[in-house]
PDB file of N, CA and C in Angstrom:
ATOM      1  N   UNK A   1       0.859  -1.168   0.000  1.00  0.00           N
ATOM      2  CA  UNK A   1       0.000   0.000   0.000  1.00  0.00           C
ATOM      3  C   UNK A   1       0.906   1.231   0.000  1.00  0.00           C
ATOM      4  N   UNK A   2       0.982   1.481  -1.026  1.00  0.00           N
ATOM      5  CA  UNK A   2       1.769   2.969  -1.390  1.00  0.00           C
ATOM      6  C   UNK A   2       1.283   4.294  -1.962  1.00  0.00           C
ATOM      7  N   UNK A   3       0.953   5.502  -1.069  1.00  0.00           N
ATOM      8  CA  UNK A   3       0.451   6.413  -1.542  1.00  0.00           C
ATOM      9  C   UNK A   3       1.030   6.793  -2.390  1.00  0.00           C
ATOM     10  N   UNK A   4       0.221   7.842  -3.649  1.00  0.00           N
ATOM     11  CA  UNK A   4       0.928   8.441  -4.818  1.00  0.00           C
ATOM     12  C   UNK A   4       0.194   9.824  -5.189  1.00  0.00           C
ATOM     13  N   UNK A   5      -0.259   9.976  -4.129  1.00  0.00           N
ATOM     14  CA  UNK A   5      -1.004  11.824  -3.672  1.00  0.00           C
ATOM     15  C   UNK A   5      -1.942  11.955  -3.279  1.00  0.00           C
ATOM     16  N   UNK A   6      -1.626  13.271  -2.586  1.00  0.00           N
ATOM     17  CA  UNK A   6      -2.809  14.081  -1.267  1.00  0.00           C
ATOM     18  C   UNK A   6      -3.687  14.991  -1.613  1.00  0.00           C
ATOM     19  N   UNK A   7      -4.573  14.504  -0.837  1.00  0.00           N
ATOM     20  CA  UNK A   7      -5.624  15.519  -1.506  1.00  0.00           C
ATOM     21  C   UNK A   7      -5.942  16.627  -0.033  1.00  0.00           C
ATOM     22  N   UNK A   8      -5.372  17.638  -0.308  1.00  0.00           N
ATOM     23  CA  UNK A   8      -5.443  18.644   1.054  1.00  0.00           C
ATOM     24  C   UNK A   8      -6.856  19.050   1.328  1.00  0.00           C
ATOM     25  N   UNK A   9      -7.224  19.649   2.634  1.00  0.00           N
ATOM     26  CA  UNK A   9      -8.404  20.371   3.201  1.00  0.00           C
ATOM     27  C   UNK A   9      -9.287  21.034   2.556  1.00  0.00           C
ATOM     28  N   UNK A  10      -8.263  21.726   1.575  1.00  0.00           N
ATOM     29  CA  UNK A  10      -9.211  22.638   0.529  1.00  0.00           C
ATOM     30  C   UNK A  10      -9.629  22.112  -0.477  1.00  0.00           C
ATOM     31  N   UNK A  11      -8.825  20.558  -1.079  1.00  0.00           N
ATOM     32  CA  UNK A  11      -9.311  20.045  -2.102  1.00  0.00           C
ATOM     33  C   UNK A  11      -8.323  20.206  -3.170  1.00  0.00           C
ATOM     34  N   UNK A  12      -7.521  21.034  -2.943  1.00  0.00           N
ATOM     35  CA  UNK A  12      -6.212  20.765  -3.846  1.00  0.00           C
ATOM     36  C   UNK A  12      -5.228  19.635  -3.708  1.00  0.00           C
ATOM     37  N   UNK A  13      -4.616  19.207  -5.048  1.00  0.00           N
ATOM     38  CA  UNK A  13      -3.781  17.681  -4.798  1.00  0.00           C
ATOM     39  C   UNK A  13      -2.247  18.153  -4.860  1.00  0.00           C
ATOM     40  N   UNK A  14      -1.963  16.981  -4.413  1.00  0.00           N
ATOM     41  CA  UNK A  14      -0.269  17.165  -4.791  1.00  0.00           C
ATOM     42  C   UNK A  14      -0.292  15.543  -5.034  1.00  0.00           C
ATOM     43  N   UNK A  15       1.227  15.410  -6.123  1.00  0.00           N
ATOM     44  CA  UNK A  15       1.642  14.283  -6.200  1.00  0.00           C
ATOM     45  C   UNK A  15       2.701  13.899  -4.982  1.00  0.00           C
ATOM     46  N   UNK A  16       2.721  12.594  -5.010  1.00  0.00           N
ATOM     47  CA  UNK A  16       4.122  12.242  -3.847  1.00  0.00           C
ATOM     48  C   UNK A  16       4.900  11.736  -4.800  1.00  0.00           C
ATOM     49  N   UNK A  17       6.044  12.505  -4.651  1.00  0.00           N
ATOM     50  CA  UNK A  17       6.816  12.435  -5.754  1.00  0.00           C
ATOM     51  C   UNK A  17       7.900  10.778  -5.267  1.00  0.00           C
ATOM     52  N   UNK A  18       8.178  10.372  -3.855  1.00  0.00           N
ATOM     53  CA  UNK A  18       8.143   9.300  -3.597  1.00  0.00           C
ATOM     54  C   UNK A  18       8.191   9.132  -1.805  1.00  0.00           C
ATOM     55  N   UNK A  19       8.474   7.465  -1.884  1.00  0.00           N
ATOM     56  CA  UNK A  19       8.686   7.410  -0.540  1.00  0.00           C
ATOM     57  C   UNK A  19      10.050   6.591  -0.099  1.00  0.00           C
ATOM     58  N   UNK A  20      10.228   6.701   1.146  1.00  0.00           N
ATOM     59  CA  UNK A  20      11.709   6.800   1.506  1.00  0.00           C
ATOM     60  C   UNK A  20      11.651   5.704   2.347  1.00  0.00           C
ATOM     61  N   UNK A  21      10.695   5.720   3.589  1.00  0.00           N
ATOM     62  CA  UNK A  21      10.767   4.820   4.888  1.00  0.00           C
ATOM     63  C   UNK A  21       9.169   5.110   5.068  1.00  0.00           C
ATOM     64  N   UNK A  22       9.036   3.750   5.523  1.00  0.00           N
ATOM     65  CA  UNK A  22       7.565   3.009   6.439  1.00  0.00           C
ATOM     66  C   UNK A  22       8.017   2.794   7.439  1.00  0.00           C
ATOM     67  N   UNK A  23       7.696   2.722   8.672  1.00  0.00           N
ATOM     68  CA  UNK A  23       7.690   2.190   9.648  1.00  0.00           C
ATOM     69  C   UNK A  23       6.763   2.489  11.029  1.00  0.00           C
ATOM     70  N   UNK A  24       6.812   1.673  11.733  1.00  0.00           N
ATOM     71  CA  UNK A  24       5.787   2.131  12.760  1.00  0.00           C
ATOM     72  C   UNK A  24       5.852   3.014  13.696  1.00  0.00           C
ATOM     73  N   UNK A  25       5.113   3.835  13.971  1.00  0.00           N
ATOM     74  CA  UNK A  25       5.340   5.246  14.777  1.00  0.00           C
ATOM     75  C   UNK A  25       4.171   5.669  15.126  1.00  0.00           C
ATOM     76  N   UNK A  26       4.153   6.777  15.908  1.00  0.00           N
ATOM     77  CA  UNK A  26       3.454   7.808  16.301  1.00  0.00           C
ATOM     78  C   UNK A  26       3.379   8.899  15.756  1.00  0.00           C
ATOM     79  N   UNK A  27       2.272   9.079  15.927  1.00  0.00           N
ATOM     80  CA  UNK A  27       2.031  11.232  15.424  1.00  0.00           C
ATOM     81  C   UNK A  27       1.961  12.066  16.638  1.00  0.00           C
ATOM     82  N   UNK A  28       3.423  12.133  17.120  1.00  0.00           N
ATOM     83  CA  UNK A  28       3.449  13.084  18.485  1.00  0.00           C
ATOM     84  C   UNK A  28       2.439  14.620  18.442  1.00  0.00           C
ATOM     85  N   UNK A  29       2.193  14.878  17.234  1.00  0.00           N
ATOM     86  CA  UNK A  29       1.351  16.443  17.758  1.00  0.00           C
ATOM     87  C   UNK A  29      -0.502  15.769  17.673  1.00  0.00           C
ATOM     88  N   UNK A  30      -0.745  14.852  16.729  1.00  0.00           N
ATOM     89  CA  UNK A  30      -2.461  14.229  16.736  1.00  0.00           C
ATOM     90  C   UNK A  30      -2.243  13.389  17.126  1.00  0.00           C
ATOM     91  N   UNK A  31      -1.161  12.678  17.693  1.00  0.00           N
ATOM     92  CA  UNK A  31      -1.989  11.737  18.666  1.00  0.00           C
ATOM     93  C   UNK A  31      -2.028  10.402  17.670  1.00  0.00           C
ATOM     94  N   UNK A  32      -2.078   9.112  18.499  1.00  0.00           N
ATOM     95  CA  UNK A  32      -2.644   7.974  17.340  1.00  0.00           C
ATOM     96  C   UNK A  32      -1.309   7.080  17.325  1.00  0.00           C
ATOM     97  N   UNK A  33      -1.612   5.865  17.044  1.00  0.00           N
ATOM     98  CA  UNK A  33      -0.418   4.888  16.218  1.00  0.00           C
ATOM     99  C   UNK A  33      -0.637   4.164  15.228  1.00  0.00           C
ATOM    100  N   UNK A  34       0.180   4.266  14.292  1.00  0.00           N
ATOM    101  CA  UNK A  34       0.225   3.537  13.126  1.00  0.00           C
ATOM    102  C   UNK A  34       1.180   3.507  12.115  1.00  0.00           C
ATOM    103  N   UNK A  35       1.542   3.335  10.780  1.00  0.00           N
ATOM    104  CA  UNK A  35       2.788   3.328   9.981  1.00  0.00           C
ATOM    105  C   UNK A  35       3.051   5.255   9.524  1.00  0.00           C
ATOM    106  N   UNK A  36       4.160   5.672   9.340  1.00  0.00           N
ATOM    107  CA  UNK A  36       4.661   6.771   9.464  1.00  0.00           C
ATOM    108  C   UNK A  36       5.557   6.281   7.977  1.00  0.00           C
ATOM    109  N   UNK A  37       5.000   6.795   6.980  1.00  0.00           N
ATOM    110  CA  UNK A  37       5.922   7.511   5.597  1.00  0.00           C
ATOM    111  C   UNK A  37       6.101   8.132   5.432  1.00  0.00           C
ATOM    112  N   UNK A  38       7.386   8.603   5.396  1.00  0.00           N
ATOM    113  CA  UNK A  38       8.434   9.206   4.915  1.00  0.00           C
ATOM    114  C   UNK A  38       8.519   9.806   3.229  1.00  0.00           C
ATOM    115  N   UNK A  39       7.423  10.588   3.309  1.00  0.00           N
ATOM    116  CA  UNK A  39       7.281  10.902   2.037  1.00  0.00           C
ATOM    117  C   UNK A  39       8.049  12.629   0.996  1.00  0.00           C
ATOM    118  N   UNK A  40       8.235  12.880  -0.037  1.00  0.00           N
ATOM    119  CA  UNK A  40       8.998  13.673  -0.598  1.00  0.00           C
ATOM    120  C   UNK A  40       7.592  14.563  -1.664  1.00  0.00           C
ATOM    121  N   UNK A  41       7.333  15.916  -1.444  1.00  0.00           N
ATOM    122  CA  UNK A  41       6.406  16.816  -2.545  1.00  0.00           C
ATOM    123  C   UNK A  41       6.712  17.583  -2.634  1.00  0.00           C
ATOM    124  N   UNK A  42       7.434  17.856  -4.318  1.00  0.00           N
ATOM    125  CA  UNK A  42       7.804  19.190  -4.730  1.00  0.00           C
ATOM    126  C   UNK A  42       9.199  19.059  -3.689  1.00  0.00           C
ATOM    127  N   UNK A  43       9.280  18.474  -3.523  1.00  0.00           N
ATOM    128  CA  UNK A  43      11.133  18.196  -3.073  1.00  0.00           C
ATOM    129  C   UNK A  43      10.854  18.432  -1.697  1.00  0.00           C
ATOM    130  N   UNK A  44      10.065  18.689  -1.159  1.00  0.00           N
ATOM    131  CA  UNK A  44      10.279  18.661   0.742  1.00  0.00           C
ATOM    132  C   UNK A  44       9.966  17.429   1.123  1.00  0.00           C
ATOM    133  N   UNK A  45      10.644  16.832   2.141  1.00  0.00           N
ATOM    134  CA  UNK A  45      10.031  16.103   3.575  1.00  0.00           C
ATOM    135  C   UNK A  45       8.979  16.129   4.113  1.00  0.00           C
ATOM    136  N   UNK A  46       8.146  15.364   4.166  1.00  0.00           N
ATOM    137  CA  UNK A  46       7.180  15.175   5.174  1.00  0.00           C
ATOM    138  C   UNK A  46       6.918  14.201   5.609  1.00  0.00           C
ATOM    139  N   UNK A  47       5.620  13.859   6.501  1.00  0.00           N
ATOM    140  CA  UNK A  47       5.292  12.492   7.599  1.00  0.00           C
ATOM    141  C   UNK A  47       3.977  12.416   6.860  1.00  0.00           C
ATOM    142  N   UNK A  48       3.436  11.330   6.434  1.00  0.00           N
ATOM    143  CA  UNK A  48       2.296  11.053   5.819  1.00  0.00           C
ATOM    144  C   UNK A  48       1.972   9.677   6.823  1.00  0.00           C
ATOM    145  N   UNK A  49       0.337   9.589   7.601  1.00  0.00           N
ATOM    146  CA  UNK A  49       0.458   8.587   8.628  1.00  0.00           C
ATOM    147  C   UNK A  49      -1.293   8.123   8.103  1.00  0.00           C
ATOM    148  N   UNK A  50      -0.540   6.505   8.579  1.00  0.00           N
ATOM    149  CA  UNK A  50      -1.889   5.360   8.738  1.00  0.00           C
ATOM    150  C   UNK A  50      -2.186   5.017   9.110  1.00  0.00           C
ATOM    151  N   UNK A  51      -3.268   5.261  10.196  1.00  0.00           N
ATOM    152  CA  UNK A  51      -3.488   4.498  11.277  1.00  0.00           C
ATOM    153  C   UNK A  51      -5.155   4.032  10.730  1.00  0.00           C
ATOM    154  N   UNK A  52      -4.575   2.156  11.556  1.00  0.00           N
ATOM    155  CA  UNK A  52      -5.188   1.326  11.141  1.00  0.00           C
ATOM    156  C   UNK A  52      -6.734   1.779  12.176  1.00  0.00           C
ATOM    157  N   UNK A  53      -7.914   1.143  11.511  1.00  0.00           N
ATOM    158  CA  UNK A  53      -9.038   1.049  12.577  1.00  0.00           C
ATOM    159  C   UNK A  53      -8.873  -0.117  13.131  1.00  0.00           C
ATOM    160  N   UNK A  54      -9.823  -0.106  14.656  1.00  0.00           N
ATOM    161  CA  UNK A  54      -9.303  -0.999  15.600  1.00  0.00           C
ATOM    162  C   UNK A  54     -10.730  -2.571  15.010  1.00  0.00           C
ATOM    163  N   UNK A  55     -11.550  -2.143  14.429  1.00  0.00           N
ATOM    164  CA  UNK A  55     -12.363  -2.791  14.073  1.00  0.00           C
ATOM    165  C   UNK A  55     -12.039  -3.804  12.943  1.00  0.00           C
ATOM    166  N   UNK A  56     -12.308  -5.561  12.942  1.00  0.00           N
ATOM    167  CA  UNK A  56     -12.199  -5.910  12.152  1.00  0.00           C
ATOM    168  C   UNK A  56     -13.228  -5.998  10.881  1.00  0.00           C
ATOM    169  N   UNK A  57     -13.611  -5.651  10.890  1.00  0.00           N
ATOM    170  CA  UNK A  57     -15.196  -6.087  10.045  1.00  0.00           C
ATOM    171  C   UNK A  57     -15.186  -4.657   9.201  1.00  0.00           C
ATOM    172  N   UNK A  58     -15.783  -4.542   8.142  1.00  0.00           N
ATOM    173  CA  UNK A  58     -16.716  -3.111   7.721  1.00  0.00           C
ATOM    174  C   UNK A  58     -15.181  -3.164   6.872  1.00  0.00           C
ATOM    175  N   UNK A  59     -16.294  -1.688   6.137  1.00  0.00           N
ATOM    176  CA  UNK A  59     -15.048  -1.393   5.117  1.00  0.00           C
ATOM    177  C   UNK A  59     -13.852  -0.295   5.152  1.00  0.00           C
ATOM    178  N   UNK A  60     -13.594   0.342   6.283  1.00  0.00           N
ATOM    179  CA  UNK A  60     -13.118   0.995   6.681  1.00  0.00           C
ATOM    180  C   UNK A  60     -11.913   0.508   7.322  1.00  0.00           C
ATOM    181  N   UNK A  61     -10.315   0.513   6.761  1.00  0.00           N
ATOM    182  CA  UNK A  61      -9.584  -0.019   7.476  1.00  0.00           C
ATOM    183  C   UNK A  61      -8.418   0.870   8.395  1.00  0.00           C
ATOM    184  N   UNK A  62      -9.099   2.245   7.923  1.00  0.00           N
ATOM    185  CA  UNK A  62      -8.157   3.021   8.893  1.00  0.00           C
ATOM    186  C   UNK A  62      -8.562   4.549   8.109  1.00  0.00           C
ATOM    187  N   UNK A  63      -7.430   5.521   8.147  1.00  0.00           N
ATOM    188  CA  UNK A  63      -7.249   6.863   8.277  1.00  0.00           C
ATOM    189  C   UNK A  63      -6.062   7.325   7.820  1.00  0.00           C
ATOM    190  N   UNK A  64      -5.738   8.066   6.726  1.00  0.00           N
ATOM    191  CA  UNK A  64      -4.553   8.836   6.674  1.00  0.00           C
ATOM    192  C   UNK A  64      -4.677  10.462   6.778  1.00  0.00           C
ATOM    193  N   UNK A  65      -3.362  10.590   7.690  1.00  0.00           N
ATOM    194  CA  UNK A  65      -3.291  11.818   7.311  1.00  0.00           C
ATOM    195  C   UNK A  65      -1.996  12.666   7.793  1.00  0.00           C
ATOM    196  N   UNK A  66      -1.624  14.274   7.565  1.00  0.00           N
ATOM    197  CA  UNK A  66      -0.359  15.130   7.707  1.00  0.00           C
ATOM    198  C   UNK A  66      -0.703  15.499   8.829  1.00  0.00           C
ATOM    199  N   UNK A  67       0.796  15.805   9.798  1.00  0.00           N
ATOM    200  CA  UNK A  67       0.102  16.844  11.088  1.00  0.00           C
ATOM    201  C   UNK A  67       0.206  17.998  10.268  1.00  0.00           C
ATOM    202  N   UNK A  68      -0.099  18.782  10.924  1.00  0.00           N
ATOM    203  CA  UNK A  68      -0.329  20.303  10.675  1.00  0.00           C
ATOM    204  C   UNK A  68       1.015  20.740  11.173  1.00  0.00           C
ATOM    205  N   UNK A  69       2.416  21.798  10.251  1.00  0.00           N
ATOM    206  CA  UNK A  69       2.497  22.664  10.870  1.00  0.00           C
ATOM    207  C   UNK A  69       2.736  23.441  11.627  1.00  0.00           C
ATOM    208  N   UNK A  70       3.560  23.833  12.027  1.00  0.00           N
ATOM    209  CA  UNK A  70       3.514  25.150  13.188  1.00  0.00           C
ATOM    210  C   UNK A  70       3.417  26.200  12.452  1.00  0.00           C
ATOM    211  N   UNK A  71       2.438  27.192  12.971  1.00  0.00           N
ATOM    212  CA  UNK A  71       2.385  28.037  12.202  1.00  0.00           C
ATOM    213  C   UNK A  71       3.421  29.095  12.256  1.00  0.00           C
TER     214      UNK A  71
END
């Protein structure tokens, strides 16, 4: 499962131009656990995260998303 672009808040996309490292982590500012990629857009760094749902059943197997930011 490899993302290949985001679709931001407002509805604008970006491509992920690639990825570097998976592994399991935390999102120290939202909170949560799940896999942490290491992803590259428009040439910056960022944390792109998946956290799984705790439910087995249904079609919903989790959540991605960026922290926010400091402003």
């Amino acid at each position: 499962m490899l993302p290949e672009e985001l679709t931001w808040e407002n509805g604008r996309k970006y491509t992920i131009d690639r990825v570097t490292e998976i592994r399991q982590a935390s999102a120290a500012k939202a909170g949560g656990q799940g896999d942490r990629y290491t992803i590259f857009v428009r040439g910056r760094q960022s944390y792109l995260f998946f956290e799984r749902n705790g439910s087995l059943t249904g079609n919903n197997l989790g959540r991605w998303f960026v922290e926010r930011k400091a402003a």
